[in-house]
Protein backbone atom coordinates (compact mmCIF):
# COMPACT_ATOMS: atom_id res chain seq x y z
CA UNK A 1 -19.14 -34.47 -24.18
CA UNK A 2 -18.40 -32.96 -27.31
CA UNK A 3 -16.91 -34.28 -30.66
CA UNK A 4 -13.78 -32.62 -32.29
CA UNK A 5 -14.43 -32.75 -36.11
CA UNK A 6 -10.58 -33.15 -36.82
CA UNK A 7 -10.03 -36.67 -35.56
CA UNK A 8 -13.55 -38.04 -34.34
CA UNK A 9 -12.31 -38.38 -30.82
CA UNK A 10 -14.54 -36.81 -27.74
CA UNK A 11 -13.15 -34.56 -25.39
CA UNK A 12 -14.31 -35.56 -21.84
CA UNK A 13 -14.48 -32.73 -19.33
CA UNK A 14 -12.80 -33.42 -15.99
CA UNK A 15 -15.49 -32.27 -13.95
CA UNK A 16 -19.20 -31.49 -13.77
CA UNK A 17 -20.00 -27.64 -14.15
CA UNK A 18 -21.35 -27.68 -10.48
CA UNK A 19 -17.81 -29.46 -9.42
CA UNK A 20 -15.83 -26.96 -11.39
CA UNK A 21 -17.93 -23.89 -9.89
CA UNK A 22 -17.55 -25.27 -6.17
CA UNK A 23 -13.34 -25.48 -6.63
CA UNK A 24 -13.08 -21.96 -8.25
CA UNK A 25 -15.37 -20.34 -5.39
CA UNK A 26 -12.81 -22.82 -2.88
CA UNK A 27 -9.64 -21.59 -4.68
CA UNK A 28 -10.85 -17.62 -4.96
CA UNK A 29 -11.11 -17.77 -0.99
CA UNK A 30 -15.12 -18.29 -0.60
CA UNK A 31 -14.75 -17.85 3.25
CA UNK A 32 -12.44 -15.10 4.00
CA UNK A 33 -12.17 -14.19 7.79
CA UNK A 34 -13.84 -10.86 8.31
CA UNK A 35 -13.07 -8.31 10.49
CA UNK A 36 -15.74 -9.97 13.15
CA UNK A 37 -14.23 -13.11 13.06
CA UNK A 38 -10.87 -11.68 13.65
CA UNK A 39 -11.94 -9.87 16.52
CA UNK A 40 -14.10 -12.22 18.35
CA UNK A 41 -10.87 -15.09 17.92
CA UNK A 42 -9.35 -11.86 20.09
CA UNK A 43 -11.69 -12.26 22.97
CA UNK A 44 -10.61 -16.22 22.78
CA UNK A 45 -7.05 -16.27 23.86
CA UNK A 46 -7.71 -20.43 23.97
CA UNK A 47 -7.89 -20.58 20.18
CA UNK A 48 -4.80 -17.65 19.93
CA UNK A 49 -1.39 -19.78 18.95
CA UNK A 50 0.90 -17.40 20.27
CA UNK A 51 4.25 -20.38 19.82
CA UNK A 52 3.76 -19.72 16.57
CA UNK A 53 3.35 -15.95 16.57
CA UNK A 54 6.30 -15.97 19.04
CA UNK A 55 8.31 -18.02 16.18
CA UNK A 56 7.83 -15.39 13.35
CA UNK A 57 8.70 -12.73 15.56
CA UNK A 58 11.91 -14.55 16.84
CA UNK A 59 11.94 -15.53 12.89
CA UNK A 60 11.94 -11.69 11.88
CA UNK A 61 13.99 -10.39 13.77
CA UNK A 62 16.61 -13.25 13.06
CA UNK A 63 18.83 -13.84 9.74
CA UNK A 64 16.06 -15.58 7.77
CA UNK A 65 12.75 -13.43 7.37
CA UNK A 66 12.54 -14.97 4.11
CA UNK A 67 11.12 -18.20 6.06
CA UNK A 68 8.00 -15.67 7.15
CA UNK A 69 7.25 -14.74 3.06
CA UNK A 70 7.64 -18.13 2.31
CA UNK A 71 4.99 -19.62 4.97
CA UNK A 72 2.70 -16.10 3.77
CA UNK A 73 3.22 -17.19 0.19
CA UNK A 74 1.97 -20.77 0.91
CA UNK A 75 -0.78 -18.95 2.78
CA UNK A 76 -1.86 -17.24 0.04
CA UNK A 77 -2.08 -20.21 -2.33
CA UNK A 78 -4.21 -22.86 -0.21
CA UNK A 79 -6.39 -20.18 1.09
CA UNK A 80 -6.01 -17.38 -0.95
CA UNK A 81 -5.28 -14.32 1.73
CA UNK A 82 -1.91 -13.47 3.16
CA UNK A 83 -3.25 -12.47 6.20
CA UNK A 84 -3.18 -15.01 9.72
CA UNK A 85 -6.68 -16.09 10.65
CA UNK A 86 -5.17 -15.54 14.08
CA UNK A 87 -4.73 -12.29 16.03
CA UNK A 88 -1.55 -13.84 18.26
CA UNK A 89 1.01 -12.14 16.08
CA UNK A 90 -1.06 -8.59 16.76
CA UNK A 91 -1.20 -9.29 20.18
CA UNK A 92 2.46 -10.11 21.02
CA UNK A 93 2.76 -6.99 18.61
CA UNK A 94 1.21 -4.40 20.74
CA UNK A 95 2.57 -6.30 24.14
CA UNK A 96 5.66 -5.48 23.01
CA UNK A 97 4.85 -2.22 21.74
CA UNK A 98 3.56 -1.51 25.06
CA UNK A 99 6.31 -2.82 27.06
CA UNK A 100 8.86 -0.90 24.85
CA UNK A 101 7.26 2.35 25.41
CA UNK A 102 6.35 1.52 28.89
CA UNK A 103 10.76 1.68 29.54
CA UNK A 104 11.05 4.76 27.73
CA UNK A 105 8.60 6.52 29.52
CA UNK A 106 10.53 5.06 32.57
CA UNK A 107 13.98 6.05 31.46
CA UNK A 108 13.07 9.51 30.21
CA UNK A 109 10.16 10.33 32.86
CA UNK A 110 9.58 13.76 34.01
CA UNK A 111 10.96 15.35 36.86
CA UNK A 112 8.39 15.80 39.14
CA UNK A 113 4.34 15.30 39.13
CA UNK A 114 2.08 12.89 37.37
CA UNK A 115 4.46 9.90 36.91
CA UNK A 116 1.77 7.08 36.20
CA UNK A 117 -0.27 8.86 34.32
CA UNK A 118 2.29 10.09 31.67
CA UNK A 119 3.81 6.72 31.77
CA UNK A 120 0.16 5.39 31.04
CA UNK A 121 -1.00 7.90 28.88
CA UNK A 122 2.79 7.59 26.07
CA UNK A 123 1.61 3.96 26.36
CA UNK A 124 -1.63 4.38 24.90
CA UNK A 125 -0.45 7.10 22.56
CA UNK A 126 2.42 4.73 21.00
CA UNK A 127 0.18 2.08 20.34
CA UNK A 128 -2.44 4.39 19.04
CA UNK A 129 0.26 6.11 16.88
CA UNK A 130 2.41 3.16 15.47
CA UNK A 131 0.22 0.37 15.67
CA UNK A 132 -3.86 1.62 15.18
CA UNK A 133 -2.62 4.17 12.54
C-alpha cells in the first residue's frame, strides 16, 4: 500500500506480486507446445480434429480466408502462439499433397518401365520438396 503525498489517499494494488507474476508468465505463453508434443499428438490420430482442419482448408480456399487470420489472431491473444496445437491441418496438408502428385505422376507417367516406383518415388519427392522444405 503506498501513500500519494498529493492528496493523502492510498493506492491499492490489484494484485499480490506472486498473482501478478503467475498472469504475466500465463499471458507470455508459459506452456508453449514443443516440437515433441506436436509430434507425439501425430502418432494420436484420436486427439487430431481433422472437421476443423477440413473447415480452414474448405475456409481457404473459399471467398473468406480472412475468417482463418481472424480465428489465428484470437489464437494468438488467449494463448499467445499462432500456431494449432494440433497437427490435423499438416496432415490433411500432405494427404493432399500426396494425392495431388500421386495424379500427376499418373497423367504424365513414363512410357515404359518402373511405373510404381516413379509414381512412389515424385510422391515422396513433392512432399519432401514443398512441404518438409
Amino acid at each position: 500500500i503506498a501513500h500519494h503525498a498529493s492528496g493523502g489517499s492510498e493506492a491499492v494494488p490489484l494484485m499480490s506480486s506472486s498473482a501478478s507474476s503467475a498472469a504475466s508468465s500465463f499471458s507470455m505463453g508459459a506452456n508453449p507446445v514443443t516440437p515433441a508434443d506436436y509430434l507425439g499428438r501425430l502418432l494420436e490420430p484420436a486427439t487430431m480434429d481433422f472437421q476443423s482442419a477440413l473447415d480452414q482448408c474448405r475456409t481457404l480456399l473459399g471467398l473468406q480466408p480472412q475468417r482463418i487470420y481472424k480465428t489465428s489472431y484470437y489464437r494468438k491473444q488467449t494463448k499467445n502462439h499462432w500456431a494449432r496445437d494440433d497437427p490435423a491441418f499438416a496432415v490433411v496438408q500432405v494427404g493432399l499433397l500426396l494425392v495431388a502428385s500421386l495424379a500427376y505422376s499418373v497423367a504424365f507417367r513414363p512410357a515404359q518401365g518402373y511405373l510404381l516406383t516413379t509414381i512412389v518415388g515424385f510422391a515422396i519427392k513433392s512432399v519432401h520438396i514443398n512441404f518438409v522444405g
